[in-house]
C-alpha atoms as a PDB file:
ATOM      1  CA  UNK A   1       0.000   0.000   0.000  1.00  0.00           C
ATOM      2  CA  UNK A   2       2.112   3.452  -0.740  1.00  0.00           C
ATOM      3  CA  UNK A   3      -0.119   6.680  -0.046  1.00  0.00           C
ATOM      4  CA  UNK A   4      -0.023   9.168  -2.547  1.00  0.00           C
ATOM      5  CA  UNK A   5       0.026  12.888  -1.923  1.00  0.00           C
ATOM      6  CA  UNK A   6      -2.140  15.132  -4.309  1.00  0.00           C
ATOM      7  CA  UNK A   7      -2.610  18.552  -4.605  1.00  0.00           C
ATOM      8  CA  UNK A   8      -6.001  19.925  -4.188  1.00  0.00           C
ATOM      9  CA  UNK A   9      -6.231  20.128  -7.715  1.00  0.00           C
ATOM     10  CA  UNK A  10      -4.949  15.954  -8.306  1.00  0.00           C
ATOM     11  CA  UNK A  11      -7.313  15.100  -5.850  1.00  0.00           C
ATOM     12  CA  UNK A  12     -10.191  16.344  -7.175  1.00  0.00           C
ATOM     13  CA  UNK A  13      -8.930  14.716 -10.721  1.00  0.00           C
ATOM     14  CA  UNK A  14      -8.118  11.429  -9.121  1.00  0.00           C
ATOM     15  CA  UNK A  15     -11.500  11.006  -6.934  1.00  0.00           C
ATOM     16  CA  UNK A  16     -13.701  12.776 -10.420  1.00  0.00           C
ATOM     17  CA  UNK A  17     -11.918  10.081 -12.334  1.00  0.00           C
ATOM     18  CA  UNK A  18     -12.707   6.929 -10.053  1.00  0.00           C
ATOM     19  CA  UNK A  19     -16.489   7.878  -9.798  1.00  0.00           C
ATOM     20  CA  UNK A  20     -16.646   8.686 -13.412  1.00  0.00           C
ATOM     21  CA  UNK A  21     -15.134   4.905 -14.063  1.00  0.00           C
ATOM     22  CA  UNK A  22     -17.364   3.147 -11.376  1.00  0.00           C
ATOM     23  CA  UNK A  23     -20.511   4.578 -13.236  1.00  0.00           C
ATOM     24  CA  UNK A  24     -19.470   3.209 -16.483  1.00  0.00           C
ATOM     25  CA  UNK A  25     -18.467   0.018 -14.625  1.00  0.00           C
ATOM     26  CA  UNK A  26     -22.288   0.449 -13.564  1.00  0.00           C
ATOM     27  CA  UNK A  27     -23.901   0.755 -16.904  1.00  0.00           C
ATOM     28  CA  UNK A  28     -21.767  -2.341 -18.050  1.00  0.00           C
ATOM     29  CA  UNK A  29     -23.090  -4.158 -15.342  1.00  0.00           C
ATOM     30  CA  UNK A  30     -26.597  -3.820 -16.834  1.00  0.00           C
ATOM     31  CA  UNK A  31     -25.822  -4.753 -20.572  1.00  0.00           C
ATOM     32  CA  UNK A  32     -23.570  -8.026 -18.941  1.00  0.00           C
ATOM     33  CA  UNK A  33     -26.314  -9.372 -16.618  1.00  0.00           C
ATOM     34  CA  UNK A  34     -28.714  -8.760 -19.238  1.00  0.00           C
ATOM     35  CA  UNK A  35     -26.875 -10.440 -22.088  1.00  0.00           C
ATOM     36  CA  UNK A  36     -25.953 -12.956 -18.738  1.00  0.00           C
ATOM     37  CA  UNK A  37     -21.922 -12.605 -20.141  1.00  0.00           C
ATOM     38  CA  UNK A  38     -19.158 -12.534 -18.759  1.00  0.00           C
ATOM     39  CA  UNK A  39     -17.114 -12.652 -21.895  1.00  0.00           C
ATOM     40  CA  UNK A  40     -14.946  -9.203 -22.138  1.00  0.00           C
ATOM     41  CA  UNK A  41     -14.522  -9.394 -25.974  1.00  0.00           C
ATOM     42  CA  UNK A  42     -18.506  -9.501 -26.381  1.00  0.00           C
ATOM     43  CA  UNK A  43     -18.498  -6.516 -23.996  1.00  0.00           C
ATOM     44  CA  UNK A  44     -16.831  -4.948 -25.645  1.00  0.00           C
ATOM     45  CA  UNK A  45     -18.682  -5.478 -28.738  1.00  0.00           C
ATOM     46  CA  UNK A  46     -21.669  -4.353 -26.914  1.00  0.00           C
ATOM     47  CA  UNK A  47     -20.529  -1.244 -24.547  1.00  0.00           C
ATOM     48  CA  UNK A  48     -17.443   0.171 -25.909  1.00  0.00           C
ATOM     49  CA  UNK A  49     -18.520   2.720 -28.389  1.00  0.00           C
ATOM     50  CA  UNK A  50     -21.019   3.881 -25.917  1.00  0.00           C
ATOM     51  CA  UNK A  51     -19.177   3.813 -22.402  1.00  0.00           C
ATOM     52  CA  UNK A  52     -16.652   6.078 -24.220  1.00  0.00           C
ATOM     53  CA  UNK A  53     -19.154   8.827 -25.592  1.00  0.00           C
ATOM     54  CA  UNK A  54     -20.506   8.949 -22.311  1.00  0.00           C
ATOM     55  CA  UNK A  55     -18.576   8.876 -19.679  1.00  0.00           C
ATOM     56  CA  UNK A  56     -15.278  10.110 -21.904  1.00  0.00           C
ATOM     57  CA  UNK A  57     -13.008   7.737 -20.939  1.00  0.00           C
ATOM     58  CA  UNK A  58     -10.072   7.120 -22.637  1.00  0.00           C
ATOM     59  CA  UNK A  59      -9.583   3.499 -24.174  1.00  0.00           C
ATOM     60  CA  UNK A  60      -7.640   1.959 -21.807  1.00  0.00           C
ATOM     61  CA  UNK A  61      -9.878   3.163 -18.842  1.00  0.00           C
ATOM     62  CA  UNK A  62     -12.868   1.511 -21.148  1.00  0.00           C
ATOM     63  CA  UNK A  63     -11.306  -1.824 -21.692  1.00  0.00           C
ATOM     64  CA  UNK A  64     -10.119  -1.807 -17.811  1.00  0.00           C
ATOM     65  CA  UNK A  65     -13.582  -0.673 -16.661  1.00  0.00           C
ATOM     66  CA  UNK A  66     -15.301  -3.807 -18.931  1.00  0.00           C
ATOM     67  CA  UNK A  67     -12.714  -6.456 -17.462  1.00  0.00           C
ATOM     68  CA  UNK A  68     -13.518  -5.418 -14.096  1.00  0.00           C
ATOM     69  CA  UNK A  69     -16.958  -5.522 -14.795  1.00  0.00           C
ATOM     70  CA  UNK A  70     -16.496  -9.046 -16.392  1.00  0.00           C
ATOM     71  CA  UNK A  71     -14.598 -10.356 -13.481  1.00  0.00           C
ATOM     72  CA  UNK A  72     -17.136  -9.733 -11.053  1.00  0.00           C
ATOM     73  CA  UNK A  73     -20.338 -10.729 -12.934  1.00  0.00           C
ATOM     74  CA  UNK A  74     -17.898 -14.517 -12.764  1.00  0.00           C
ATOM     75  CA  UNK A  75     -18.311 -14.606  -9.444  1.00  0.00           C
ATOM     76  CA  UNK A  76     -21.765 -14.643  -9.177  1.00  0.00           C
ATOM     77  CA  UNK A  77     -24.368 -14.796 -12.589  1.00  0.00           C
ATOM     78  CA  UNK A  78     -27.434 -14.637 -10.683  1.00  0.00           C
ATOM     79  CA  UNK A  79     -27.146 -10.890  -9.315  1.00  0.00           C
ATOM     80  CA  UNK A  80     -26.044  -7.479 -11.147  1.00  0.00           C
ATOM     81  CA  UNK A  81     -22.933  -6.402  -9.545  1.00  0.00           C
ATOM     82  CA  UNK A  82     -22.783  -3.040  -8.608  1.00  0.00           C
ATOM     83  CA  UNK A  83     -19.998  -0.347  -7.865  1.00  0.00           C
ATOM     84  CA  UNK A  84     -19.233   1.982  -5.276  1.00  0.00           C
ATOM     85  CA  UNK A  85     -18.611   5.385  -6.362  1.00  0.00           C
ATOM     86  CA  UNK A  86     -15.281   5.251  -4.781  1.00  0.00           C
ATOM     87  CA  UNK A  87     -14.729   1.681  -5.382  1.00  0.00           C
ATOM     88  CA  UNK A  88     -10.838   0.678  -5.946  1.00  0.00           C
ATOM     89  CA  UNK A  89     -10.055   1.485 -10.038  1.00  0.00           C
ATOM     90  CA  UNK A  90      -7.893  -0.618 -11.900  1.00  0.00           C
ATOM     91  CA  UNK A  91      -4.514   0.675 -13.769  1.00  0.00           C
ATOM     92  CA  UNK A  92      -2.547  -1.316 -15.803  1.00  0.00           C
ATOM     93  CA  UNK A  93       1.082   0.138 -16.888  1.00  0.00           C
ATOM     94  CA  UNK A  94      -0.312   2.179 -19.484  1.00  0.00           C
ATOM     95  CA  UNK A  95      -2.595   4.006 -17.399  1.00  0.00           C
ATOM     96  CA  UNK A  96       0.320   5.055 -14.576  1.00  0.00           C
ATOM     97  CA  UNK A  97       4.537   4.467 -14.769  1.00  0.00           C
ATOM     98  CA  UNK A  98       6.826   5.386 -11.975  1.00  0.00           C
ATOM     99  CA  UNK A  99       8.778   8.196 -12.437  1.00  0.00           C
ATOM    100  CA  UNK A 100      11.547   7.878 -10.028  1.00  0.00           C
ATOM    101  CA  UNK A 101      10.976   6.113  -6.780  1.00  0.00           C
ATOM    102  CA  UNK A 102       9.366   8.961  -5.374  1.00  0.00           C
ATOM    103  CA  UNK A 103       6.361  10.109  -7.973  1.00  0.00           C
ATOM    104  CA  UNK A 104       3.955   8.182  -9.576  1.00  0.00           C
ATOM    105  CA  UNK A 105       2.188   9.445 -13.611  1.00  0.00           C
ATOM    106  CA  UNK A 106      -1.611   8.302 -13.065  1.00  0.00           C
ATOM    107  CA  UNK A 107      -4.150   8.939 -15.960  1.00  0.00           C
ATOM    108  CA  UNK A 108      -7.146  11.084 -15.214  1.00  0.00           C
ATOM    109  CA  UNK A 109      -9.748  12.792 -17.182  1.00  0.00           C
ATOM    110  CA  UNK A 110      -7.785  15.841 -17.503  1.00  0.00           C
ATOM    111  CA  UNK A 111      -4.688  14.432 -18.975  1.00  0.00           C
ATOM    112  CA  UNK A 112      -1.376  12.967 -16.748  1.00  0.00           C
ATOM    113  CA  UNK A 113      -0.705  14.038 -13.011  1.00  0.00           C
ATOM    114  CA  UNK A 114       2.806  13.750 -11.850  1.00  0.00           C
ATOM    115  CA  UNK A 115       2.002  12.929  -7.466  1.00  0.00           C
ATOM    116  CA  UNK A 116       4.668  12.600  -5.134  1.00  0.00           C
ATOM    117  CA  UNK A 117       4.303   9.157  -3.225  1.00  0.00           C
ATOM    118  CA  UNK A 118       5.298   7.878   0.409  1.00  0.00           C
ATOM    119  CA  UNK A 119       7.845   5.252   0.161  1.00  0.00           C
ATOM    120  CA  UNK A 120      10.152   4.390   3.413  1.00  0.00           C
ATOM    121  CA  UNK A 121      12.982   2.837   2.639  1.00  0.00           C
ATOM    122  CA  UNK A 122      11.857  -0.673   3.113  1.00  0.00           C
ATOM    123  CA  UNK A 123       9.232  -0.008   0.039  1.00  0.00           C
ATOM    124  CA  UNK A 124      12.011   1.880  -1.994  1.00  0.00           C
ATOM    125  CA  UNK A 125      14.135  -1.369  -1.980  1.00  0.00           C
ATOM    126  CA  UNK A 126      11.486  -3.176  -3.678  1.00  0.00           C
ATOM    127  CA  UNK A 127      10.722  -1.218  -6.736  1.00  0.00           C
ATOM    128  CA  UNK A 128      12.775  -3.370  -8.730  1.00  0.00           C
ATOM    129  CA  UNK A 129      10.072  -5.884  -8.010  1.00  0.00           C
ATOM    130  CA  UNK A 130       6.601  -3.877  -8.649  1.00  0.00           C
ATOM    131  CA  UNK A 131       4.819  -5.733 -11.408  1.00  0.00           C
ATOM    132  CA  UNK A 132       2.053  -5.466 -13.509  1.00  0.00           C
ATOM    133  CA  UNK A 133      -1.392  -3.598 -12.737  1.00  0.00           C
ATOM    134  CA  UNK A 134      -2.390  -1.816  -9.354  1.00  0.00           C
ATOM    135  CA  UNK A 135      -5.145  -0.367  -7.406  1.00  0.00           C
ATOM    136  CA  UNK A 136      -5.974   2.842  -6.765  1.00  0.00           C
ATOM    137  CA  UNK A 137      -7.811   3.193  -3.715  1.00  0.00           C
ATOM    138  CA  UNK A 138      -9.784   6.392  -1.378  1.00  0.00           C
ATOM    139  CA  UNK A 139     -10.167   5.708   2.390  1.00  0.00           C
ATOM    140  CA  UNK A 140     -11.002   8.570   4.575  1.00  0.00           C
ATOM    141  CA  UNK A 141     -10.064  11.098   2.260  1.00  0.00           C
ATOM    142  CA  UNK A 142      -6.670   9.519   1.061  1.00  0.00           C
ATOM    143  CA  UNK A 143      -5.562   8.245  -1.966  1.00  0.00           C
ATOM    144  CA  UNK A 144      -3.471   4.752  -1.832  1.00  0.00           C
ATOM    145  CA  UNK A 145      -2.072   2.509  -4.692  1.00  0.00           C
ATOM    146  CA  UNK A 146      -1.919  -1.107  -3.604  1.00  0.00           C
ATOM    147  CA  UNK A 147       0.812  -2.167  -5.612  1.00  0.00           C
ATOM    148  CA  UNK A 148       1.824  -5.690  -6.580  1.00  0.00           C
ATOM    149  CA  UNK A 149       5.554  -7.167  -5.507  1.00  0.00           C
ATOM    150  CA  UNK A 150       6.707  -9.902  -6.734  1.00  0.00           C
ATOM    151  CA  UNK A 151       9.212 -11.851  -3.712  1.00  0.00           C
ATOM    152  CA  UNK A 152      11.066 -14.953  -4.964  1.00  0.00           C
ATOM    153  CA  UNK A 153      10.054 -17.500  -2.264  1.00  0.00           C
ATOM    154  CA  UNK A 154      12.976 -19.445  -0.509  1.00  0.00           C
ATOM    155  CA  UNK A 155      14.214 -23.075  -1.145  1.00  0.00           C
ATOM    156  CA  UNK A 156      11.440 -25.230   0.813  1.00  0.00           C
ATOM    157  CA  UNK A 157      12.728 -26.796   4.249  1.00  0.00           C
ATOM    158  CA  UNK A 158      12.213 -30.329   5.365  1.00  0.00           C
ATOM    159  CA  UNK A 159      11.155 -29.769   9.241  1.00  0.00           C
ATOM    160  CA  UNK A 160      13.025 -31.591  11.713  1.00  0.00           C
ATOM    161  CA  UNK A 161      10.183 -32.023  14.035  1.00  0.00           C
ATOM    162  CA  UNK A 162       6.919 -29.729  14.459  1.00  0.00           C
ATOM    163  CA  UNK A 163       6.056 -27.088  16.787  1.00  0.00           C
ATOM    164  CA  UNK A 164       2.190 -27.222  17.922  1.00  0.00           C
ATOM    165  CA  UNK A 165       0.333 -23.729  18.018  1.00  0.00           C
ATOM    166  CA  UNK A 166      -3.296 -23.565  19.849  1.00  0.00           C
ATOM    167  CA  UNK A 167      -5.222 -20.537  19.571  1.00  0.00           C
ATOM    168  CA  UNK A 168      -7.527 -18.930  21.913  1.00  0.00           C
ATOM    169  CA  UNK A 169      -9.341 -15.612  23.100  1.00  0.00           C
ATOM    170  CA  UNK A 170      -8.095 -14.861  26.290  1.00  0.00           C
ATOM    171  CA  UNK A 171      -4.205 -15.981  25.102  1.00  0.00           C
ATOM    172  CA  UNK A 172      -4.291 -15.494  21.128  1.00  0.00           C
ATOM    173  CA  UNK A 173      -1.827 -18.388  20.711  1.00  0.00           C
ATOM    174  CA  UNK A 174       0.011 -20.558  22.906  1.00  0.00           C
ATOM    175  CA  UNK A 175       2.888 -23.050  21.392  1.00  0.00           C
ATOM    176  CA  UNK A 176       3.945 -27.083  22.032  1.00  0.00           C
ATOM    177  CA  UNK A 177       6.862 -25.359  24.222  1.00  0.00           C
ATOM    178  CA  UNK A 178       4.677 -23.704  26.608  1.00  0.00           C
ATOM    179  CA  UNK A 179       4.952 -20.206  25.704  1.00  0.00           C
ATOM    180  CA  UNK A 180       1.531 -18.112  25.768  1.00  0.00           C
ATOM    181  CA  UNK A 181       1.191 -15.083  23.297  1.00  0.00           C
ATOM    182  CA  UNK A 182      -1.527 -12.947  25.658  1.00  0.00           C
ATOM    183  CA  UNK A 183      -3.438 -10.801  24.315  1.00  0.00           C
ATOM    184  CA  UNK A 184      -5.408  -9.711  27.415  1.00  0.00           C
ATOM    185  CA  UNK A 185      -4.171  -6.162  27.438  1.00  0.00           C
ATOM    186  CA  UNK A 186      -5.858  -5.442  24.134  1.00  0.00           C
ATOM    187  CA  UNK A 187      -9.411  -5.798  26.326  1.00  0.00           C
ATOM    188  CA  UNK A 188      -8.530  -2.451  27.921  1.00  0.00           C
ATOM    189  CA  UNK A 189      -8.469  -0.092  24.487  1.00  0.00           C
ATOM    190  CA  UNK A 190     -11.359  -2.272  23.130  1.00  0.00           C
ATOM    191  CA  UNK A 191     -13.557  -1.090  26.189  1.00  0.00           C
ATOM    192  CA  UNK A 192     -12.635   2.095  25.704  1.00  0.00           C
ATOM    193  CA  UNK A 193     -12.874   2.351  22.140  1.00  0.00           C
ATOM    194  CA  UNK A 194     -16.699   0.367  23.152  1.00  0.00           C
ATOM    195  CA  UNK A 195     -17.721   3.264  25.701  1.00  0.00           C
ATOM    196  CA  UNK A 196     -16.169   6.455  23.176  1.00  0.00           C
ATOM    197  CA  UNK A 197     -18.434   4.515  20.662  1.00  0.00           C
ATOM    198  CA  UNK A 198     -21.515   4.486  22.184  1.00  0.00           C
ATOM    199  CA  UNK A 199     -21.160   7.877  23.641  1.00  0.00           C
ATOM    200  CA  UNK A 200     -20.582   9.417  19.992  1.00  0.00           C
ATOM    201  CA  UNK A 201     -23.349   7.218  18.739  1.00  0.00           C
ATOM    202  CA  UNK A 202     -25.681   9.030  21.120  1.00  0.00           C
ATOM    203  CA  UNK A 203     -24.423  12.679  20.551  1.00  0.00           C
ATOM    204  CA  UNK A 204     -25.205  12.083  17.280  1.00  0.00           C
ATOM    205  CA  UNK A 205     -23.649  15.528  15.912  1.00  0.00           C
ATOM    206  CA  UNK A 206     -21.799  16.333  12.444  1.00  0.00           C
ATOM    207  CA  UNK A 207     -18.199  16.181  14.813  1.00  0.00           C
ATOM    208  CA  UNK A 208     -19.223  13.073  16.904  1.00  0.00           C
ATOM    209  CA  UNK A 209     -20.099  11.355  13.200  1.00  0.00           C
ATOM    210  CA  UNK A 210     -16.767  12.794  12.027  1.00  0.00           C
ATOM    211  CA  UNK A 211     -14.871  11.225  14.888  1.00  0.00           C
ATOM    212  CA  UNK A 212     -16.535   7.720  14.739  1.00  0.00           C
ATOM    213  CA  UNK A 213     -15.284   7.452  10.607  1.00  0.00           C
ATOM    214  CA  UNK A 214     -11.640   9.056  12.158  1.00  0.00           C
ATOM    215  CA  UNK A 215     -11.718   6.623  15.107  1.00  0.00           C
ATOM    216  CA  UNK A 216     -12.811   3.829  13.065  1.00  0.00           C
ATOM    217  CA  UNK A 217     -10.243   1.616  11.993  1.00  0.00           C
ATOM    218  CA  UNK A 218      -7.638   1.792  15.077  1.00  0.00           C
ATOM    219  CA  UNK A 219      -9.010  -0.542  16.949  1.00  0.00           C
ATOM    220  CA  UNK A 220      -8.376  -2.574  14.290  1.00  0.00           C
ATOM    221  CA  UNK A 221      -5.331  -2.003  13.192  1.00  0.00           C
ATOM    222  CA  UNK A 222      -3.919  -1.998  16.878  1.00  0.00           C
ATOM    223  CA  UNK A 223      -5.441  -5.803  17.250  1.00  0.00           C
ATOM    224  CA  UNK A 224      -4.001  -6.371  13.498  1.00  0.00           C
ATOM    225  CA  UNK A 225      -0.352  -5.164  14.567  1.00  0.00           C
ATOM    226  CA  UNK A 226      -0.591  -6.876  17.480  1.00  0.00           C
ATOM    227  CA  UNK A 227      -1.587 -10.479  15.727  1.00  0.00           C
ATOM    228  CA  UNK A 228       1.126  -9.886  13.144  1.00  0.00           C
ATOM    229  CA  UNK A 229       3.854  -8.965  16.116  1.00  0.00           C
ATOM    230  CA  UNK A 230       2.566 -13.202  17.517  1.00  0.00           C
ATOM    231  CA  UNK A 231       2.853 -15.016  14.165  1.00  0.00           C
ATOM    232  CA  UNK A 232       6.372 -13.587  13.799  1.00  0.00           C
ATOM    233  CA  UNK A 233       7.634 -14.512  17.036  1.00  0.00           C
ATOM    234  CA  UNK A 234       6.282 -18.162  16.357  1.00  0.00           C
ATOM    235  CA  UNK A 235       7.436 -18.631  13.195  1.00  0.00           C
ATOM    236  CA  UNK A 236      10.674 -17.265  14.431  1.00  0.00           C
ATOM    237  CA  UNK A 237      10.578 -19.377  17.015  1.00  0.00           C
ATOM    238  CA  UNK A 238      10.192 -22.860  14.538  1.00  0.00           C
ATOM    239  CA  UNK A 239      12.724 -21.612  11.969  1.00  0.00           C
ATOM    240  CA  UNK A 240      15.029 -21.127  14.932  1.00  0.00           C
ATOM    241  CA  UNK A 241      14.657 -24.654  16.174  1.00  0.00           C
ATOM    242  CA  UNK A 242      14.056 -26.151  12.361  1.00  0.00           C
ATOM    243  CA  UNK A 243      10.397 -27.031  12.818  1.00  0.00           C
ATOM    244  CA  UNK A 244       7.247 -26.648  11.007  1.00  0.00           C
ATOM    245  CA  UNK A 245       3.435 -25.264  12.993  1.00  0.00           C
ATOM    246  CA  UNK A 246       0.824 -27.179  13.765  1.00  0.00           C
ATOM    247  CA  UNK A 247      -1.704 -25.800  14.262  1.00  0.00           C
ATOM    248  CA  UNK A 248      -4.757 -27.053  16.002  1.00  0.00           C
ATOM    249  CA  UNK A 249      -7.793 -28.999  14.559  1.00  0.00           C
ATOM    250  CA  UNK A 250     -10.754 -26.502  14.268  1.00  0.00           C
ATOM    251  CA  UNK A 251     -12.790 -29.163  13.097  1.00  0.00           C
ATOM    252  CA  UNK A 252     -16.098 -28.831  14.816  1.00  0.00           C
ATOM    253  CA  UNK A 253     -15.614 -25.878  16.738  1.00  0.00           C
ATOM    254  CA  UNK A 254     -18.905 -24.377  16.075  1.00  0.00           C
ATOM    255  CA  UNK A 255     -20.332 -27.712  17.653  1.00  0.00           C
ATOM    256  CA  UNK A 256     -18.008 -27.204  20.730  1.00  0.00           C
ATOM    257  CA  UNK A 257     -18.648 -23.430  21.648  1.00  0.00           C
ATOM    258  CA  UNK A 258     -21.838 -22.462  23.141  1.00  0.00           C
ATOM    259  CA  UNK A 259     -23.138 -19.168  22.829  1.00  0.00           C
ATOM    260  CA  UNK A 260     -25.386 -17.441  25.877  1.00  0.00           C
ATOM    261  CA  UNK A 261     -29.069 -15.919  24.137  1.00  0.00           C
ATOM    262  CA  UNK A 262     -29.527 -12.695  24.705  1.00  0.00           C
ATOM    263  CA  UNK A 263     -32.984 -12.636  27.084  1.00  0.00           C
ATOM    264  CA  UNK A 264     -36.309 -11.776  25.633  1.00  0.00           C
ATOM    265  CA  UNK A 265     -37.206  -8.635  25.449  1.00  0.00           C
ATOM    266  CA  UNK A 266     -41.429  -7.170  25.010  1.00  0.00           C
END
């Protein structure tokens, strides 16, 4: 994910361009569930001429706009799929290039836009490796590409032994060894986060609403940071030693946990 960093003016050309390509991926949507195809060449047949005198996209933008369309009619024939104005658009390498490691040339509907991008150096060492197509995204009011990396996978090890890994609520995982990963003191921030929740839920106000969509993703991205810190250590832990993880048998585990019913309420 490497956050771009617009001008007012890019912004506005970036975020016009993504709804602009999310309505024609809308209008597709109707032809290719009524036609029921999936097929992007007979999309094309059928939308291109049109999608571009209306929406005036360029031709790439058209045939990328049809093949997203396509893809997700595939997964399901019996609905219409439909598109978020700010869904995530689709470039390909000639809709954006790198200029640099540091700025990014993304096509909008008025022409090129040169934007400065956020790369740390642990990102900047991997350029080399950024292939093919990527996604431009808009979350809270900021623009992202989620670029593709390709990393050459190491030589597979045979295990010496295995190292078991159970996991739980109260300790997320606890290993074969006898080392617990707790993750009890993520209960205190979650109550809080609960209680500033249903406070700004009952203000109801334009800057309580504002700070629930600001507020809304740390919780999980503290609990996401935190899960990522755990399956580190353990798989540091069995390459150290030579061993592969176990993990346990979740077979059934709907059958084994029992769930308390709310009471009845008139």
């Amino acid at each position: 994910m490497i956050k771009l960093q617009p001008t007012p003016d890019q912004a506005q050309a970036l975020l016009q361009t993504m709804e602009r390509f999310n309505a024609a991926c809308n209008t597709i949507a109707v032809t290719a569930f009524r036609e029921h195809t999936a097929n992007e060449i007979r999309l094309q047949k059928l939308v291109y001429a049109d999608i571009r005198a209306t929406f005036g996209l360029s031709l790439q933008m058209t045939v990328r706009a049809i093949s997203k369309v396509a893809e997700a009619y595939k997964r399901d024939k019996r609905v219409q799929p439909t598109f978020h104005p700010h869904g995530a658009m689709v470039y390909d390498q000639r809709l954006f290039s790198w200029k640099g490691v540091d700025r990014v040339s993304i096509l909008t509907l008025d022409g090129r836009q040169i934007i400065p991008v956020v790369l740390d150096g642990y990102h900047q060492a991997r350029t080399d490796r950024m292939r093919g197509q990527a996604d431009l995204l808009y979350r809270d009011g900021t623009f992202y590409l989620a670029v593709v990396v390709d990393v050459p996978e190491p030589p597979p090890v045979q295990p010496d032994d295995w190292l078991g890994v159970d996991r739980d609520i109260v300790n997320i995982a606890a290993d074969s060894d006898g080392q617990t990963y707790s993750g009890g003191h993520l209960n205190g921030p979650r109550k809080r986060y609960a209680k500033l929740r249903q406070r700004l839920q009952q203000q109801g106000t334009k800057s309580a609403k504002r700070l629930l969509k600001k507020r809304r993703c740390k919780e999980q991205r503290v609990a996401t940071n935190k899960n990522h810190r755990i399956a580190k250590q353990v798989v540091a832990t069995a390459q150290g030693t030579r061993r592969g993880i176990a993990l346990e048998d979740l077979t059934g585990i709907r059958d084994r946990t029992t769930v308390q019913k709310a009471p009845h309420r008139l």
